[in-house]
Every structure is written in structure tokens, then in C-alpha cells.
N, C-alpha and C. Protein backbone atom coordinates (compact mmCIF):
# COMPACT_ATOMS: atom_id res chain seq x y z
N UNK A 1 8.65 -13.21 -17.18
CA UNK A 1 9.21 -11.95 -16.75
C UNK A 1 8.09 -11.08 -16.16
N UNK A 2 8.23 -10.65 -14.93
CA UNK A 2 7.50 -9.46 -14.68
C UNK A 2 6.91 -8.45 -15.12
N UNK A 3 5.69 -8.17 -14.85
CA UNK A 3 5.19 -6.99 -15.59
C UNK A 3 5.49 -5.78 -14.16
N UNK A 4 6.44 -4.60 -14.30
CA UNK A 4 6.20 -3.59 -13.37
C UNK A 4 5.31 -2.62 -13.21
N UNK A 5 4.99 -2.44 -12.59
CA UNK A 5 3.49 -1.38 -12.49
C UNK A 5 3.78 -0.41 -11.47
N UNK A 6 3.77 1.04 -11.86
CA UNK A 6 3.79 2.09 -10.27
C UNK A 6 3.11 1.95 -9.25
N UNK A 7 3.56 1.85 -8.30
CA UNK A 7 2.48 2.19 -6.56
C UNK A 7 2.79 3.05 -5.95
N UNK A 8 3.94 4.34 -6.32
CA UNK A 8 3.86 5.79 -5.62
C UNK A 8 4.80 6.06 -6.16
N UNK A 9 4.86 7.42 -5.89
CA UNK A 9 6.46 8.16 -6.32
C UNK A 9 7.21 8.40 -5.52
N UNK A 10 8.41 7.81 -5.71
CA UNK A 10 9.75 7.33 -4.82
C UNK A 10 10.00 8.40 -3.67
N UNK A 11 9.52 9.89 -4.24
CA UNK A 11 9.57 10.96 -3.02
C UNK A 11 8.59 10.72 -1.70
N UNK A 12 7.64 9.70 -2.13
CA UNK A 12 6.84 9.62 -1.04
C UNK A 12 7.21 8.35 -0.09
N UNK A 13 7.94 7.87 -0.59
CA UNK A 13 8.53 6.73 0.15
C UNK A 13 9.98 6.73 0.96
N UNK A 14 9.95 7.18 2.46
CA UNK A 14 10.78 7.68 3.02
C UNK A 14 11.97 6.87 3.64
N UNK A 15 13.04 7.27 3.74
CA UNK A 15 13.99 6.16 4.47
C UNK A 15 13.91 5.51 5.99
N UNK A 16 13.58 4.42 6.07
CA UNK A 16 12.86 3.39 7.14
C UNK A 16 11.42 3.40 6.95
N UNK A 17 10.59 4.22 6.21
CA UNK A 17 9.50 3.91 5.87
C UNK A 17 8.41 2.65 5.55
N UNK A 18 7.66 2.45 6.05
CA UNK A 18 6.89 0.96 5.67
C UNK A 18 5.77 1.06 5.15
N UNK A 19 5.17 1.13 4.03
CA UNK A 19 4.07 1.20 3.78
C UNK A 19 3.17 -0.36 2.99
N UNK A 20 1.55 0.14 3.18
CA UNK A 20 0.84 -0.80 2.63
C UNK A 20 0.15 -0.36 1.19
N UNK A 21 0.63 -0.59 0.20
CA UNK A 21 0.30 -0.12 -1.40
C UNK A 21 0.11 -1.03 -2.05
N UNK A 22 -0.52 -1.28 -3.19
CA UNK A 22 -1.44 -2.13 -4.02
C UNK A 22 -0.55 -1.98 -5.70
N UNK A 23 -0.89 -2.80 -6.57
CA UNK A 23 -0.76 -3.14 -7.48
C UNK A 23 -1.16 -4.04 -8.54
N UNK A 24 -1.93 -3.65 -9.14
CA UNK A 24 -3.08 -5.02 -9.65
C UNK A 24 -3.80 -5.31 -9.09
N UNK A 25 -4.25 -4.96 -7.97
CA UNK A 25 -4.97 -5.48 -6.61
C UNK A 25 -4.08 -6.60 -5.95
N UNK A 26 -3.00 -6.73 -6.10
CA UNK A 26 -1.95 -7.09 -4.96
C UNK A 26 -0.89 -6.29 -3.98
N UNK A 27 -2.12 -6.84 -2.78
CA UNK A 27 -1.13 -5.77 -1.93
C UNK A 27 -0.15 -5.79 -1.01
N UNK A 28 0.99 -5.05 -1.12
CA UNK A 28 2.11 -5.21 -1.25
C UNK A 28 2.51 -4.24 0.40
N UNK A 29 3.59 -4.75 1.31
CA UNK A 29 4.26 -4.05 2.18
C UNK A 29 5.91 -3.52 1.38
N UNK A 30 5.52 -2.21 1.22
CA UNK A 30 6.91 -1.66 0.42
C UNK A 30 7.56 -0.35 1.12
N UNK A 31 8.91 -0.78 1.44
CA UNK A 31 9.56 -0.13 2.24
C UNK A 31 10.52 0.29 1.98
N UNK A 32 11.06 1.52 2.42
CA UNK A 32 12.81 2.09 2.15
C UNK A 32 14.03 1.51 2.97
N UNK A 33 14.67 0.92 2.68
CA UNK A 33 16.02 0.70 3.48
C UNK A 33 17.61 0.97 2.88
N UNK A 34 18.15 1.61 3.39
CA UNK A 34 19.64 2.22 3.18
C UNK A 34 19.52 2.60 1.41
N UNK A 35 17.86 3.31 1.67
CA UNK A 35 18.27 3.96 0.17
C UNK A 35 17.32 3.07 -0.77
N UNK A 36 16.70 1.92 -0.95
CA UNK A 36 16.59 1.11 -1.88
C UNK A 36 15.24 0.82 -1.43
N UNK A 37 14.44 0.06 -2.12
CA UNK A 37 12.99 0.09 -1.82
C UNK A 37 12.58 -1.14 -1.98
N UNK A 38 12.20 -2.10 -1.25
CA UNK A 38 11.64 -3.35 -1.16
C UNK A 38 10.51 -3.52 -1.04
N UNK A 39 9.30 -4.49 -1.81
CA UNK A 39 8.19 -5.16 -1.28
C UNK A 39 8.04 -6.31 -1.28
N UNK A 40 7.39 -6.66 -0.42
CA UNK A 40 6.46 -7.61 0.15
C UNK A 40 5.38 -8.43 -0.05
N UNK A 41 5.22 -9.42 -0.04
CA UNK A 41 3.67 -10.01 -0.11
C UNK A 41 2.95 -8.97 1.29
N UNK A 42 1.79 -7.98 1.43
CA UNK A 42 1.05 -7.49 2.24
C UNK A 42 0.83 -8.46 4.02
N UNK A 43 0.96 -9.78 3.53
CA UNK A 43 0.04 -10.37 4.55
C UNK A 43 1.14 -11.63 5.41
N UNK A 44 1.44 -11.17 6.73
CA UNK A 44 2.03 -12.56 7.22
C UNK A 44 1.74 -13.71 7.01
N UNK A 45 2.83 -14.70 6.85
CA UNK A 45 2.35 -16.22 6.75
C UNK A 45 1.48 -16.73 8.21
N UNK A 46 1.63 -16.33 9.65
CA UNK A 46 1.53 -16.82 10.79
C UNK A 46 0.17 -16.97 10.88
N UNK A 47 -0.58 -15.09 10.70
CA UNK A 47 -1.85 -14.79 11.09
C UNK A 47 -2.43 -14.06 9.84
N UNK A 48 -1.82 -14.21 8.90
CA UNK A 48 -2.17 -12.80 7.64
C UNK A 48 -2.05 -11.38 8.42
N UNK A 49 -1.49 -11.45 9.46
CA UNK A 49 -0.85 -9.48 9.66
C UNK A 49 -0.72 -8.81 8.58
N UNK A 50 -1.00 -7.82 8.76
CA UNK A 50 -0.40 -6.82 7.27
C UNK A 50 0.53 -5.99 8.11
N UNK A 51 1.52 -6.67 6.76
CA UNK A 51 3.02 -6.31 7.16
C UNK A 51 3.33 -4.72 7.09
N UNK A 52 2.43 -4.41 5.98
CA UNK A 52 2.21 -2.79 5.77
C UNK A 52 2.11 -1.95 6.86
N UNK A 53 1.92 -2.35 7.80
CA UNK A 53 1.44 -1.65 8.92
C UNK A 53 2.60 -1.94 10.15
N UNK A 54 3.88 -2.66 9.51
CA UNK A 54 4.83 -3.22 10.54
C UNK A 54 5.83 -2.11 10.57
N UNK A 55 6.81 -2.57 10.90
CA UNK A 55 8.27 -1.47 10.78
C UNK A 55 9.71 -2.29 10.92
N UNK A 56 10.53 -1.46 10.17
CA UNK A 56 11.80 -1.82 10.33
C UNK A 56 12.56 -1.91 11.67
N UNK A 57 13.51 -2.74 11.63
CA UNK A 57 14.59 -3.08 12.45
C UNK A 57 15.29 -3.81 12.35
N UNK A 58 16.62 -2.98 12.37
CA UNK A 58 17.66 -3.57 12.08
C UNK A 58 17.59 -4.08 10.31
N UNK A 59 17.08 -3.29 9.79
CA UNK A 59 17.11 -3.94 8.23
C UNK A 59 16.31 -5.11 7.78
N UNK A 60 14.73 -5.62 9.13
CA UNK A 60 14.01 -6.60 8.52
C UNK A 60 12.72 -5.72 9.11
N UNK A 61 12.03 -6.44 8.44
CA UNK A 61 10.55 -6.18 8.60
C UNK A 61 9.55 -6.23 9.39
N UNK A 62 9.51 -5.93 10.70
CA UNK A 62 8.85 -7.01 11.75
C UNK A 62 6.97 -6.45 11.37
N UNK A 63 6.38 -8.06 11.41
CA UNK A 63 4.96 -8.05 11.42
C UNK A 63 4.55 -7.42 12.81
N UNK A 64 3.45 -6.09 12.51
CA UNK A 64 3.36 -5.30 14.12
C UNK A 64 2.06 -6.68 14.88
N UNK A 65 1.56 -7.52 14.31
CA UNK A 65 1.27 -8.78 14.81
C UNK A 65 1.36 -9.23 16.13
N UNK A 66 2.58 -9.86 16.13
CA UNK A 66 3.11 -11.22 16.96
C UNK A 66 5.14 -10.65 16.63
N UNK A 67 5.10 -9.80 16.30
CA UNK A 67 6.88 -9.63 15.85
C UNK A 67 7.47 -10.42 15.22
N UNK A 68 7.40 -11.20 14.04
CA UNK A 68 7.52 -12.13 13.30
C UNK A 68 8.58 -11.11 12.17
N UNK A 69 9.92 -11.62 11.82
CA UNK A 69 10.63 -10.89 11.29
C UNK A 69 10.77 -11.28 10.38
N UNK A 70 11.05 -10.71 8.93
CA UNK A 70 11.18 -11.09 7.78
C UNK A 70 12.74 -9.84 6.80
N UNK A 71 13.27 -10.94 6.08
CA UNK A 71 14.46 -10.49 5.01
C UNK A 71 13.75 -9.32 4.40
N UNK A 72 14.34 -8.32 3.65
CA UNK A 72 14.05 -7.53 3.04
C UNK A 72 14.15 -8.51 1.22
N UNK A 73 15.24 -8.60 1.34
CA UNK A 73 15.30 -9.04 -0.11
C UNK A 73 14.97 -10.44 -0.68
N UNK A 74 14.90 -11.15 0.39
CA UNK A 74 14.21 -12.71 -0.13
C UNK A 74 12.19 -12.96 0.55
N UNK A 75 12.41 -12.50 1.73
CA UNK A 75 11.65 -12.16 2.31
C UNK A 75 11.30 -13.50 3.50
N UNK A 76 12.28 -14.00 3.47
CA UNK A 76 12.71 -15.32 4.53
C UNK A 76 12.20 -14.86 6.10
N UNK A 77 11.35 -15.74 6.26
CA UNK A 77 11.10 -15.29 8.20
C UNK A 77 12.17 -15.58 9.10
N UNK A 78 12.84 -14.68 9.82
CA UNK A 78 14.04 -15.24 10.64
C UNK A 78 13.41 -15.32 11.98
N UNK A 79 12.08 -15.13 12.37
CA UNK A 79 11.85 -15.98 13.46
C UNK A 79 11.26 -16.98 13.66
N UNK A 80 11.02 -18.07 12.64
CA UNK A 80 10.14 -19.31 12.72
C UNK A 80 10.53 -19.89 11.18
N UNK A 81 11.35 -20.87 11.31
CA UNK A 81 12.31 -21.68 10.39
C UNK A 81 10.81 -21.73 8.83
N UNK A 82 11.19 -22.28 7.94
CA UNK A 82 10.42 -22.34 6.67
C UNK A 82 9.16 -21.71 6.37
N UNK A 83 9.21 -20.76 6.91
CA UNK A 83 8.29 -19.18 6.65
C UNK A 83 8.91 -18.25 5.96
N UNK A 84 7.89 -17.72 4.92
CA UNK A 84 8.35 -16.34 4.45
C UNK A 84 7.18 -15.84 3.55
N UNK A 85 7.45 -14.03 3.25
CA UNK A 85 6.55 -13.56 2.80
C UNK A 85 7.16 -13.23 0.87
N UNK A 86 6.23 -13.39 0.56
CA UNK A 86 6.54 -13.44 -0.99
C UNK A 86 7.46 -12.16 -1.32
N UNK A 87 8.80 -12.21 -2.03
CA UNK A 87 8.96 -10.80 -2.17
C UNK A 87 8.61 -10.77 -3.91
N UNK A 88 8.82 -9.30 -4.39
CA UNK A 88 8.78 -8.74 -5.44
C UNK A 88 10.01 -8.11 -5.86
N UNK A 89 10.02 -8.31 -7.16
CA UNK A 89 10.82 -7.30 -7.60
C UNK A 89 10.51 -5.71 -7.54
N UNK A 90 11.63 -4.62 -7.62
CA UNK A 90 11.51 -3.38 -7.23
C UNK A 90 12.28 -2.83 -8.16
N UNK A 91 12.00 -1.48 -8.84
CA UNK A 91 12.71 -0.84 -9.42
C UNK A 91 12.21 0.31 -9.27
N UNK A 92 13.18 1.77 -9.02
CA UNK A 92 13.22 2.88 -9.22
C UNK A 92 13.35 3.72 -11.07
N UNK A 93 12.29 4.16 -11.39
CA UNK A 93 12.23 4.76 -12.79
C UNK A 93 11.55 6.23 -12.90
N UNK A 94 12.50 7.59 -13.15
CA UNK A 94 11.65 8.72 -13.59
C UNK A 94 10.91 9.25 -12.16
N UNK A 95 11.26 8.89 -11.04
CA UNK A 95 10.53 9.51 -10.12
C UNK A 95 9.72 8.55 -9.51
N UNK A 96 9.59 7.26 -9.95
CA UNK A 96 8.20 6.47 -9.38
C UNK A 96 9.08 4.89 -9.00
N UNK A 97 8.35 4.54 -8.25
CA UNK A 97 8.58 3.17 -7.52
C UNK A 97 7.93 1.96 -8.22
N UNK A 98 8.59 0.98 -8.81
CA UNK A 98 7.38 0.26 -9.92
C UNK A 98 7.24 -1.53 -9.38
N UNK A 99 6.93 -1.76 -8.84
CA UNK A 99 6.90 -3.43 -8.67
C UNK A 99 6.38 -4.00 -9.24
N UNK A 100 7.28 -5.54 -9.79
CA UNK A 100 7.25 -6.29 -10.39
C UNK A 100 5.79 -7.52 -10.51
N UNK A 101 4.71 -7.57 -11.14
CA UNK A 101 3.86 -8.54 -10.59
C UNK A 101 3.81 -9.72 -11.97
């Protein structure tokens, strides 16, 4: 089972927002979509992009890279078949954003 650990408080994490935040020293691309907050393994499978630094569309993740798109919730690459970026679990608690490591 996961240990969750905070990486910001949920007010700072805005809707379509993408950020690059840490946890344990794993760092994580964690983002807002329709309300709910997803992360990421930090680093594309293609080139190690940091996804942290990418943006939403259409509800996936694109690496600002090479545009390499990824699921929010599995974290499946939908542009290059058996790729994907690790996801995490996410939970909202008390004001803070806590992912799962």
C-alpha cells in the first residue's frame, strides 16, 4: 500500500494546471483536470522530457518535448503504442494534495 506524502496545497494547484513537484525525491508531473488532480512519473519514456513542464489537452498530458501524449489516469501514451508514464495515486485531504509513493 502506498505511503501518501503532501507536494502542495490543493489551492495552489489550478484547473488545467501542470506542474513539476517532488515527493521523496520523486518527481512527479501533477496536474488539475475537471476538478481532480493527477500525477505522473516527471520524465517521458521517449527522451526523459519533463512532463512537468508540458500541458493539457483535451484531458491528456502532452510532453512539451516531441508532443507525446499521455492518459491522465493510467498514464498510457496515446501516441506511440506500449509507452507510458508511471502514474500515482492522488488524494485530496484538509487542504493539501498528497501522492501516493
Amino acid at each position: 500500500m502506498p505511503r501518501f506524502v503532501r507536494v502542495c496545497p490543493a489551492e495552489e494547484l489550478a484547473e488545467g494546471q501542470v506542474r513539476m513537484l517532488e515527493a521523496d525525491g520523486t518527481k512527479l508531473a501533477v496536474c488539475r483536470h475537471q476538478g481532480k488532480a493527477f500525477a505522473l512519473s516527471n520524465f517521458c519514456p521517449h527522451l526523459t522530457g519533463n512532463l512537468g513542464e508540458g500541458f493539457l489537452d483535451e484531458g491528456l498530458l502532452v510532453c512539451p518535448e516531441h508532443g507525446w501524449r499521455f492518459k491522465l489516469s493510467s498514464g498510457r501514451c496515446v501516441s506511440v503504442a506500449d509507452r507510458s508514464a508511471h502514474p500515482f495515486p492522488v488524494r485530496e485531504e484538509e487542504g493539501w494534495i498528497l501522492v501516493g509513493i
